[in-house]
Structures are given as structure tokens and as C-alpha cells.
Protein backbone atom coordinates (compact mmCIF):
# COMPACT_ATOMS: atom_id res chain seq x y z
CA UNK A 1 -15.99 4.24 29.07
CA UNK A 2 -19.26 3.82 27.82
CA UNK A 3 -21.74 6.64 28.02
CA UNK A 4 -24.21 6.53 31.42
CA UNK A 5 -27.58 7.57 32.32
CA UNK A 6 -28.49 9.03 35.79
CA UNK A 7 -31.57 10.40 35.50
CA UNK A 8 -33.86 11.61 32.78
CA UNK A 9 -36.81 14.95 32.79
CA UNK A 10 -39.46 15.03 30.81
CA UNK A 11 -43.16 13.19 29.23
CA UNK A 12 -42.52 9.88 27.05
CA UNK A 13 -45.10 11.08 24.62
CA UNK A 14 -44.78 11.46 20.50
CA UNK A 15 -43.63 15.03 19.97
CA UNK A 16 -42.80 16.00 23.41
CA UNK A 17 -39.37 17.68 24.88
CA UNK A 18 -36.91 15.01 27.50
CA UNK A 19 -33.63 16.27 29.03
CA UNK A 20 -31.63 12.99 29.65
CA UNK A 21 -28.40 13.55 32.33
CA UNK A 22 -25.47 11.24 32.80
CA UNK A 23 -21.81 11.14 31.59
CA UNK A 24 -19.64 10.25 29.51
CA UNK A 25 -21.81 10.85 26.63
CA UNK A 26 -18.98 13.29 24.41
CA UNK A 27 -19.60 15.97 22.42
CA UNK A 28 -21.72 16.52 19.16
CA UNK A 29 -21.29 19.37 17.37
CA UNK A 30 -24.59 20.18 15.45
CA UNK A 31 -26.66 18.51 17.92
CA UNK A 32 -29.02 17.62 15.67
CA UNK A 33 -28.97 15.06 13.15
CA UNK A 34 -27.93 16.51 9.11
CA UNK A 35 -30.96 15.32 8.35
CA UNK A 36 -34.62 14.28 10.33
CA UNK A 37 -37.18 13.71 7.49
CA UNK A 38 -40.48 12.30 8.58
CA UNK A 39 -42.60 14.51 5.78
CA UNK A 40 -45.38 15.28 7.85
CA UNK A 41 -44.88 19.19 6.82
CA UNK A 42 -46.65 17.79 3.58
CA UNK A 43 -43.59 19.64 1.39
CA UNK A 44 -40.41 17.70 0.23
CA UNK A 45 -37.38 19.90 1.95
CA UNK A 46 -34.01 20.07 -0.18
CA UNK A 47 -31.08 18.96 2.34
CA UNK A 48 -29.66 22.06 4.34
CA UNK A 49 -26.30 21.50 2.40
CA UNK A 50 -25.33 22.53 -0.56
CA UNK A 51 -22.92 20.40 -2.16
CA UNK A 52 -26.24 17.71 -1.79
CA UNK A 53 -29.64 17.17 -2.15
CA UNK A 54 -32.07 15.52 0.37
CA UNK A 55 -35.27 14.60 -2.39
CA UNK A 56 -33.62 13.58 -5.48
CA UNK A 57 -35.21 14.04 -8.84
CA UNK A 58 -38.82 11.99 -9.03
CA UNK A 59 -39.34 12.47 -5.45
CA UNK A 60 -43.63 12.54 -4.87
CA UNK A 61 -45.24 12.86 -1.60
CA UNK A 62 -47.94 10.35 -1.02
CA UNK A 63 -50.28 9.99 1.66
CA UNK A 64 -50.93 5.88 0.53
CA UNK A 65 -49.79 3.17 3.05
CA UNK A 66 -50.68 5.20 6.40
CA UNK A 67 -49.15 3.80 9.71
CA UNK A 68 -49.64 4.89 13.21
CA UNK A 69 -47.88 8.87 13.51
CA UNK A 70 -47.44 8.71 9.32
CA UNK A 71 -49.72 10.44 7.32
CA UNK A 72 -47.00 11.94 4.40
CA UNK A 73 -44.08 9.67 2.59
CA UNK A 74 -42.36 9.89 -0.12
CA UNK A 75 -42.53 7.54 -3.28
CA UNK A 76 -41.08 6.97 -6.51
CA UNK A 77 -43.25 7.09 -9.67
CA UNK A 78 -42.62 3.67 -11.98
CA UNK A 79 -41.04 4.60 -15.00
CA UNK A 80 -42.82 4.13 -18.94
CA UNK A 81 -40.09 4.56 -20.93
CA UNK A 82 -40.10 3.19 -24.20
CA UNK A 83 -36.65 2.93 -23.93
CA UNK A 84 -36.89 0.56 -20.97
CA UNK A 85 -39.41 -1.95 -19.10
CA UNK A 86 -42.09 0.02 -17.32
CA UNK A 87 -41.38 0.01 -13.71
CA UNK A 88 -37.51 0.01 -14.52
CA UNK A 89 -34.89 2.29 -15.15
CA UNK A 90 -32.07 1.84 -17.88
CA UNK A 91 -28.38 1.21 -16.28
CA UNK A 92 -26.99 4.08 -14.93
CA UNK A 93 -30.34 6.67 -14.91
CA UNK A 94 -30.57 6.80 -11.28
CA UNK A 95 -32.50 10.01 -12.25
CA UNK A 96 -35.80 8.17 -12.75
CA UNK A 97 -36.12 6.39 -9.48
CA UNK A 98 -36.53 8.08 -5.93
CA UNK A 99 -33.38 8.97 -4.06
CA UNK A 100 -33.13 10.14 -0.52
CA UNK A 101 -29.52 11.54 -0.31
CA UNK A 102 -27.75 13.65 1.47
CA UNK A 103 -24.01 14.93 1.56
CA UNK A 104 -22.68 14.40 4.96
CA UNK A 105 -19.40 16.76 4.50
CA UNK A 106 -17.01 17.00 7.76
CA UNK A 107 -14.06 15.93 8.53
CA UNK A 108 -15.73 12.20 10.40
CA UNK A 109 -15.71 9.08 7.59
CA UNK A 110 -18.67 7.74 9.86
CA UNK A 111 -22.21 7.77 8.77
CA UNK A 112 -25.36 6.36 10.53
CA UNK A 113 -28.19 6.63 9.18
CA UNK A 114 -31.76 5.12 9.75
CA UNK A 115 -35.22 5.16 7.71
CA UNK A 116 -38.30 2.92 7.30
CA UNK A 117 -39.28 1.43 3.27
CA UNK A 118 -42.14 -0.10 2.13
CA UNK A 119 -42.02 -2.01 -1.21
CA UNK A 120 -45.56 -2.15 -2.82
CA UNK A 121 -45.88 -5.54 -4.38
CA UNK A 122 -44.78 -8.93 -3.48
CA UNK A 123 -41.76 -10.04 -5.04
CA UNK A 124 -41.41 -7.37 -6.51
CA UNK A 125 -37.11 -7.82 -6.58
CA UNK A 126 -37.35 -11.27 -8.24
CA UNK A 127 -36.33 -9.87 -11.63
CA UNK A 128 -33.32 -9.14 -10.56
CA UNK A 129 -31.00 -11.04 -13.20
CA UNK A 130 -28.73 -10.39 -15.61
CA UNK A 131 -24.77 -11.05 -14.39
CA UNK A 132 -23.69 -8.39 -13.32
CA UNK A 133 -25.42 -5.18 -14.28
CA UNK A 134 -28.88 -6.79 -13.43
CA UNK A 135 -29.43 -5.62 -9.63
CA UNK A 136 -31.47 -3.33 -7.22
CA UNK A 137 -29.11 -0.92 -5.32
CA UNK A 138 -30.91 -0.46 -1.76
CA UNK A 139 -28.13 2.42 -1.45
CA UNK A 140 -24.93 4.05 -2.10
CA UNK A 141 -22.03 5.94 -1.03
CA UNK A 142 -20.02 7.56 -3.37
CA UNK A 143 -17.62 10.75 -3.91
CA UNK A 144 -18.80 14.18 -5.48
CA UNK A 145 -17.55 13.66 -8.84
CA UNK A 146 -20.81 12.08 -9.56
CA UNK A 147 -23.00 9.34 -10.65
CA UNK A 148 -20.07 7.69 -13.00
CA UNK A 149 -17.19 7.86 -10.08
CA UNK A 150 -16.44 4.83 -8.01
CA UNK A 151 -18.43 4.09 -5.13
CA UNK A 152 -19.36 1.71 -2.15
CA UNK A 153 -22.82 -0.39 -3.20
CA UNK A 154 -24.12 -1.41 0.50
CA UNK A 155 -26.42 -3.52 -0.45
CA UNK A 156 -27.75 -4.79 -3.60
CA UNK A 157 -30.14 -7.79 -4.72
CA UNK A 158 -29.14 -9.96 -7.73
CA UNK A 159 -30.16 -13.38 -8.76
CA UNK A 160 -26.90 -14.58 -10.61
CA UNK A 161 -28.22 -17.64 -11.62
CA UNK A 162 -30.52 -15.26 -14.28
CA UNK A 163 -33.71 -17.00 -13.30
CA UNK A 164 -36.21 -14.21 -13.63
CA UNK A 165 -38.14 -16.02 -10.65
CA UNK A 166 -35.61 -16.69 -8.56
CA UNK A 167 -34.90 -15.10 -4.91
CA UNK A 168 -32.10 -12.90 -5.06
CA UNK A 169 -28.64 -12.45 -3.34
CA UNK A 170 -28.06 -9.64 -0.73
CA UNK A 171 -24.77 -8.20 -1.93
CA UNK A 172 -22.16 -5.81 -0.29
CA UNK A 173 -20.19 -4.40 -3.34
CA UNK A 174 -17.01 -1.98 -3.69
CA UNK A 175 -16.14 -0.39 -6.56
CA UNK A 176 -12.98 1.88 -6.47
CA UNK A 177 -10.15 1.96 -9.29
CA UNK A 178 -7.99 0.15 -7.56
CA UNK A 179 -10.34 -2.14 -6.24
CA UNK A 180 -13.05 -4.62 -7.02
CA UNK A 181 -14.90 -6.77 -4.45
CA UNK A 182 -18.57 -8.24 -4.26
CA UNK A 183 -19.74 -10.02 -1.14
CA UNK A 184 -22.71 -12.21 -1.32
CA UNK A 185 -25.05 -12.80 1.92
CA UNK A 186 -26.70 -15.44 0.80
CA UNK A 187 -30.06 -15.91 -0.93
CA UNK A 188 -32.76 -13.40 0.98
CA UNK A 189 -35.39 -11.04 -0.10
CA UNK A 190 -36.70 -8.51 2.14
CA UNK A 191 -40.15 -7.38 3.59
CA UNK A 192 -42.87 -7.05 0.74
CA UNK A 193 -45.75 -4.98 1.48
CA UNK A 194 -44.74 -3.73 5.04
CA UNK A 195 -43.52 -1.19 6.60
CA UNK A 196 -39.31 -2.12 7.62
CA UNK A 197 -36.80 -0.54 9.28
CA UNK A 198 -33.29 -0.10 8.09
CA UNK A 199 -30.26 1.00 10.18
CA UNK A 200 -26.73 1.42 8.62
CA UNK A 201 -22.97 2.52 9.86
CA UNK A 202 -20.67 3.10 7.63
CA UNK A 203 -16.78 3.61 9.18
CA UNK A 204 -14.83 4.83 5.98
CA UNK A 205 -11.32 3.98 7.69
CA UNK A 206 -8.05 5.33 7.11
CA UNK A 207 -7.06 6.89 3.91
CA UNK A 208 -6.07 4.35 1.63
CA UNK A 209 -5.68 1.77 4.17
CA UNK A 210 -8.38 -1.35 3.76
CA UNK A 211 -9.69 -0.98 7.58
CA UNK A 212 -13.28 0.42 6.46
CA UNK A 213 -16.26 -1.46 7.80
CA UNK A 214 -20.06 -1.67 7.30
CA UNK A 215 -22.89 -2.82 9.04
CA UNK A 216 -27.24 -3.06 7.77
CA UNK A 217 -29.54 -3.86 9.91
CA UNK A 218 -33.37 -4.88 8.58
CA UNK A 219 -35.87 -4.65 11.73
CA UNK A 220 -32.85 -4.59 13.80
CA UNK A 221 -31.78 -7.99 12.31
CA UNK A 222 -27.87 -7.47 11.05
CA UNK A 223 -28.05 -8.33 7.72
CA UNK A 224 -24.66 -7.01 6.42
CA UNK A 225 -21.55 -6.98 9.08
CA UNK A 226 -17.94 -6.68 6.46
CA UNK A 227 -15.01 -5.26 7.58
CA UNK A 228 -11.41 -5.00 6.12
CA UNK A 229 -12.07 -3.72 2.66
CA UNK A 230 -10.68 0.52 1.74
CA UNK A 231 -13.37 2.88 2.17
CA UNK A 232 -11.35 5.75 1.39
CA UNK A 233 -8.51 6.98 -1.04
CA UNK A 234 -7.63 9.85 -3.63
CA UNK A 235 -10.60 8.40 -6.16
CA UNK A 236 -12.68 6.89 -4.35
CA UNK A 237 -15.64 7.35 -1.14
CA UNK A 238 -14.20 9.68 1.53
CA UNK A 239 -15.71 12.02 4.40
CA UNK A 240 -17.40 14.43 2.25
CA UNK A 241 -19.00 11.63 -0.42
CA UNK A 242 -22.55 11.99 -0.10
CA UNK A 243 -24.97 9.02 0.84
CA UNK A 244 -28.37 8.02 -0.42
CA UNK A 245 -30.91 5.34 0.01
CA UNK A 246 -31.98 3.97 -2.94
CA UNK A 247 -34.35 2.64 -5.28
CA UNK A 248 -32.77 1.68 -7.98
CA UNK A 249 -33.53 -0.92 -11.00
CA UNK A 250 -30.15 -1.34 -12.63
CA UNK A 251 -30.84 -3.03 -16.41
CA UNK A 252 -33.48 -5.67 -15.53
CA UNK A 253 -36.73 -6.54 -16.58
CA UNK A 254 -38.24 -5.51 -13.41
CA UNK A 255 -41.64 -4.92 -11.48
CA UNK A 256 -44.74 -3.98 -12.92
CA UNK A 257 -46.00 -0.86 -13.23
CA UNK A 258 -47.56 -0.55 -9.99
CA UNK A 259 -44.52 -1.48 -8.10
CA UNK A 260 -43.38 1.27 -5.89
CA UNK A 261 -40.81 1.74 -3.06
CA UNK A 262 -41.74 4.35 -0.10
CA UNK A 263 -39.76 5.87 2.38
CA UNK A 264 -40.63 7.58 5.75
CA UNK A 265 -38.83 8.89 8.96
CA UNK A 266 -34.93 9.65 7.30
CA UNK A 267 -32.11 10.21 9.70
CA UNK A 268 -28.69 10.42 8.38
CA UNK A 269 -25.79 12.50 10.50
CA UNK A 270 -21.77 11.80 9.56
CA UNK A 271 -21.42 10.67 14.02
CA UNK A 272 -22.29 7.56 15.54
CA UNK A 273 -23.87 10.21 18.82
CA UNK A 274 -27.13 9.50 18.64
CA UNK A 275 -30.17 8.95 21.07
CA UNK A 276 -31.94 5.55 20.41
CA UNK A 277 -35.38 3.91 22.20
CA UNK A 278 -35.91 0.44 22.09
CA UNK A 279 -38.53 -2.19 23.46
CA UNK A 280 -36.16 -4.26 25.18
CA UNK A 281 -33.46 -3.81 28.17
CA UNK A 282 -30.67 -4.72 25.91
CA UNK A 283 -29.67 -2.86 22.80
CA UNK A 284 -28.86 -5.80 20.42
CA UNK A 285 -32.15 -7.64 21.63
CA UNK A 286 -34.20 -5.09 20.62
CA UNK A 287 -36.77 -5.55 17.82
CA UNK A 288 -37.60 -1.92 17.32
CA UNK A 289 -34.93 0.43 17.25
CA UNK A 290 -36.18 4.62 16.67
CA UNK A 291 -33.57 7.39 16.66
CA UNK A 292 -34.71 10.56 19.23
CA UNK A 293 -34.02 13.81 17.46
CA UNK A 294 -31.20 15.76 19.78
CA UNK A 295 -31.40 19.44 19.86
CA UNK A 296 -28.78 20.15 22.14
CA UNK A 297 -25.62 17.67 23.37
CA UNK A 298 -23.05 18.12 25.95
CA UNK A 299 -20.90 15.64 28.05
CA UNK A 300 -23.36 15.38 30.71
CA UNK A 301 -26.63 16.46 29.16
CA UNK A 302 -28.78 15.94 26.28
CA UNK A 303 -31.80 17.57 25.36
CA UNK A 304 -34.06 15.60 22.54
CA UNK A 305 -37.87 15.35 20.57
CA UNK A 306 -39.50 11.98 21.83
CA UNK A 307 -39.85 10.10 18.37
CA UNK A 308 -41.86 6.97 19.57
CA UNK A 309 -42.20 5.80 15.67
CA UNK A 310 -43.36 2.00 15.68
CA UNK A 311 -43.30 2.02 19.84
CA UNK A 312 -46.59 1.84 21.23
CA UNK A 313 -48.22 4.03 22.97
CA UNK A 314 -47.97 3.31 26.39
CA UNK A 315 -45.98 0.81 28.19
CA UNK A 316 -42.27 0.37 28.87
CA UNK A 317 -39.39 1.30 26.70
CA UNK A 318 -35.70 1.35 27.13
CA UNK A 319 -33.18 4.65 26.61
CA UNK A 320 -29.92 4.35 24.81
CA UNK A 321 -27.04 6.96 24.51
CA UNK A 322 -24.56 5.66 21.74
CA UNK A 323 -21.80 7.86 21.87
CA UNK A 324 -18.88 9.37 18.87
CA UNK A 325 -16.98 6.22 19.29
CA UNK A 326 -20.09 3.63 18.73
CA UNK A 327 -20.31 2.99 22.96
CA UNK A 328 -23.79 2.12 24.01
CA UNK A 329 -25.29 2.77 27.47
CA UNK A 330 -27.25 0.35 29.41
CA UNK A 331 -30.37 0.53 29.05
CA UNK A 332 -32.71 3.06 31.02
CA UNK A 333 -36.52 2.10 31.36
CA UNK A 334 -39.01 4.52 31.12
CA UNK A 335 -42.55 4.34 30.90
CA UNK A 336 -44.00 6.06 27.49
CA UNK A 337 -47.16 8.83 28.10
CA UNK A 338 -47.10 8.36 31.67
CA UNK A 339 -46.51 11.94 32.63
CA UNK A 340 -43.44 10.96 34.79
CA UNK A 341 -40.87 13.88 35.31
CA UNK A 342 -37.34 13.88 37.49
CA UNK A 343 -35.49 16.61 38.05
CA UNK A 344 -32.08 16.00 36.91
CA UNK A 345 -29.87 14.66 38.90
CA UNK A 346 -32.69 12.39 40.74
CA UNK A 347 -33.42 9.25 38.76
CA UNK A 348 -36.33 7.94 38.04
CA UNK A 349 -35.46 4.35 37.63
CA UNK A 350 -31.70 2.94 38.50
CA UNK A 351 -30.08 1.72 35.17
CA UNK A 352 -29.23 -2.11 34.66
């Protein structure tokens, strides 16, 4: 049965405290997410576990391409190598190119995770040729063995026609030892010089069975739905692999040296719970998705940070509860920074 909302307490305002009450919405055990990184601390915070690390080597905090509730992000610095391109890294040095990551751990193969990019100059993926080895990983799942161990490839952009110019392919690529698969998704590029959303869920499946699936979203548009393929055996991605968005130039004469990738607002967890807001009154219509930050979770009540991220700021907005087994409630309206309060157990609007 799908999670349900009766009746929610609290001010729709950035920042401020809402208890939402209903059933059915299961249990999550840390309430809040493994990781809620929006940076406006001004410091770069290593991840709470220890077998990972949240800001990953060339990690800079930047304070360039302000939006509305933003004033800190997090960049990477081009490379000048004289080893490689400048702007580029060599195959393989993930080390000089900005990694969020984080090591979910648990015993749950499920990740969802959510975050906003910004890529500084137009086309700046179009270099993306070379067979192969010529590609920009957008991110990455992979065991704790390390960089060299087989992993899951999300998404990727390649242009295997080798036309420096050309658009690239969006890619969904496994690599495990005993088993090799790329997907192409046609030819695509993503936003240039705007602010984007990206929403993933990543279902690792059965041990050594090929039932894993994996879906992208890019401003809530699903970009990368695959299913059937193994997620999960004795050398390959499993429950505590860590995850990590991306920048990475893989062996391509790449972007200038002015071309950067940003990042802002990071949520990754290893549960599908989570506590979304959306500006329409059904989930999959929605055109802005943003993730509430839960600080406590029980059956029947949940207790979350209002995170109104690219909402405005005032007008309607609907609630979702997505529960442990990827159930979505209706949607509940609410008006944002109107000052509205329930108690619980009276609601303030009837769900549809």
C-alpha cells in the first residue's frame, strides 16, 4: 500500500521545521539522508563515513554562478598538465577532476541520490571521441577495491563516430569481469550554462542474478530507465560500493581551460524513503523535483527541513512521501510561506 498523507504542521518556508502525519510511510533508520550537502557552511565537509569520502581530491568552493538560496558550490579546477590537454584529465586520473562521493555501506543495494550541476561553457562535452576510452563519466558506482575494480558507469557521453564536433551519445555502461555491456540513449547533450537537476536510483538486485535496474532523471525528464543487467556479485558493485557524481574527462581532447563543472545541493542515502516537493499534483508530471531533509521517520510521522531549492517562493506546491519500497503518495498541496499550521491529525487540505 502506498504511503498516505493526512495532515501536515508546520510553515512552507526555506529553512523552516514541518511534521507531516499519515501511514503507511515504513521505517527509516537514520532518518536523515547519508549525506545533505548544499555548502552554504562555506567549508567542504568529508562524508560522516569512513570507508568514503564526500569532497574528493580537487574539490574548491566557489561562490561564481549564484542562484536563488545558493551562495557556496563546489567546482573543479581545469587541469594544465603537460602530460595532458588543459581542461582534461589522462585515462584513469579521476584524481584531477571534482568528485562528490560517498560510501553508502548497509546492508540495502538501493541508492537515490539527487544534486544540481552546472557546466560552464557551451558544448563543452563535444570532444568527447576516441572509441572507447574517449568519454565523460557523469558518475559511478563501484566496489571498495578502488579506482581499477569493475564498476557500473551510469551515464557517460561519447561521440563514437570520433568527430571532435559532434553531439555525443548518453551511455549506460557495465563493467564487471564477467560482464560487458554498453547501452546507448541516443545522441543528446545536456544543459550548458544552467543550473540542472539530476535524480538517480540505483536497485543493485540479487547477488549474482542480472535483475539490477537503473533509472536518471535530468530536470525530472527520465533520461536513463535499464533494467535486467547484474548489479551485484563476488567482484563486482554491491551494497557497500561507494557512489560518486562525476566529472570526469576520460582520454579526450576536451574543453578549454575555462570549462568547469559545479555542483550544489547533494543528497545521496542507500533507501528509496525520502520526502520530495514538487510543482505539480502528480509526481511524474512534475518539472521540479527537491528532496526535504528528514530528521526523524516513523510509520505514521515524519518530521523534516523545508528545502524549497528551485520552488518559488510563494504559491502552491505538492508533498510526496516515497517510501523503502519506491511507493509514492498522492500528492498533498500546500501553500509555500503562507504561515498555515494543522495540528496533526486535522488536515489542512484533503489529498487527491
Amino acid at each position: 500500500m502506498a504511503p498516505s498523507i493526512s495532515s501536515i504542521n508546520g510553515t512552507w518556508s526555506h529553512g523552516s521545521s514541518v511534521i507531516i502525519s499519515g501511514s503507511g510511510f515504513l521505517t527509516k533508520s537514520p532518518a536523515a539522508p547519508l549525506v545533505w550537502a548544499d555548502f552554504e557552511e562555506g567549508v567542504l565537509e568529508e562524508s560522516p563515513l569512513s570507508s568514503g569520502t564526500l569532497l574528493y581530491d580537487n574539490a574548491n568552493l566557489f561562490t561564481v554562478n549564484p542562484r536563488s538560496r545558493s551562495v557556496y558550490c563546489i567546482g573543479g579546477t581545469p587541469l594544465t598538465s603537460a602530460s595532458s590537454p588543459v581542461g582534461t584529465t589522462n585515462w584513469g586520473e579521476v584524481s584531477r577532476n571534482v568528485e562528490v562521493r560517498v560510501a553508502p555501506g548497509g546492508a540495502n543495494p538501493q541508492i537515490f541520490g539527487f544534486c544540481r550541476r552546472y557546466y560552464s561553457e557551451n558544448n563543452m562535452l563535444r570532444g568527447t571521441y576516441g572509441g572507447d576510452l574517449g568519454q565523460y563519466k557523469v558518475n559511478r558506482m563501484g566496489p571498495n577495491t578502488g579506482e581499477s575494480a569493475p564498476d557500473v558507469i551510469l551515464l557517460s557521453y561519447i561521440n563514437m563516430g570520433n568527430d571532435p564536433n559532434g553531439i555525443p551519445e548518453g551511455i549506460l555502461n557495465y563493467y564487471m569481469p564477467e560482464y560487458y555491456e554498453v547501452q546507448y540513449y541516443g545522441r543528446r547533450e545536456p544543459p550548458y550554462q544552467q543550473w540542472f537537476t539530476e535524480e538517480f536510483i540505483i536497485d543493485c538486485g540479487t547477488y549474482g542474478e542480472y535483475d539490477a535496474s537503473a533509472q536518471y532523471w535530468e530536470n525530472c525528464n527520465l533520461i536513463v530507465n535499464s533494467s535486467g543487467f547484474l548489479g551485484w556479485s563476488a567482484n563486482g558493485p554491491h551494497p557497500n560500493s561507494w557512489f560518486c557524481f562525476q566529472n570526469y574527462y576520460s582520454n579526450y581532447e576536451g574543453p578549454s581551460a575555462s570549462a568547469y563543472a559545479y555542483f550544489d545541493d547533494v543528497y545521496l542515502d542507500n533507501t528509496l524513503s525520502r520526502v520530495m516537493l514538487g510543482n505539480a499534483n502528480t509526481y511524474d508530471d512534475c518539472t521540479i523535483r527537491e528532496p526535504q531533509i528528514p530528521s526523524a521517520w516513523s510509520t505514521s510521522s515524519i518530521t523534516a527541513t523545508v528545502n524549497l531549492g528551485g520552488l518559488a517562493s510563494s504559491g502552491s506546491a505538492w508533498l510526496y512521501v516515497v517510501d523503502s519500497t519506491g511507493e509514492v503518495s498522492s500528492g498533498e498541496e500546500i501553500t509555500i510561506n503562507a504561515g498555515e499550521s494543522a495540528p496533526i491529525g486535522t488536515p489542512i487540505l484533503s489529498v487527491r
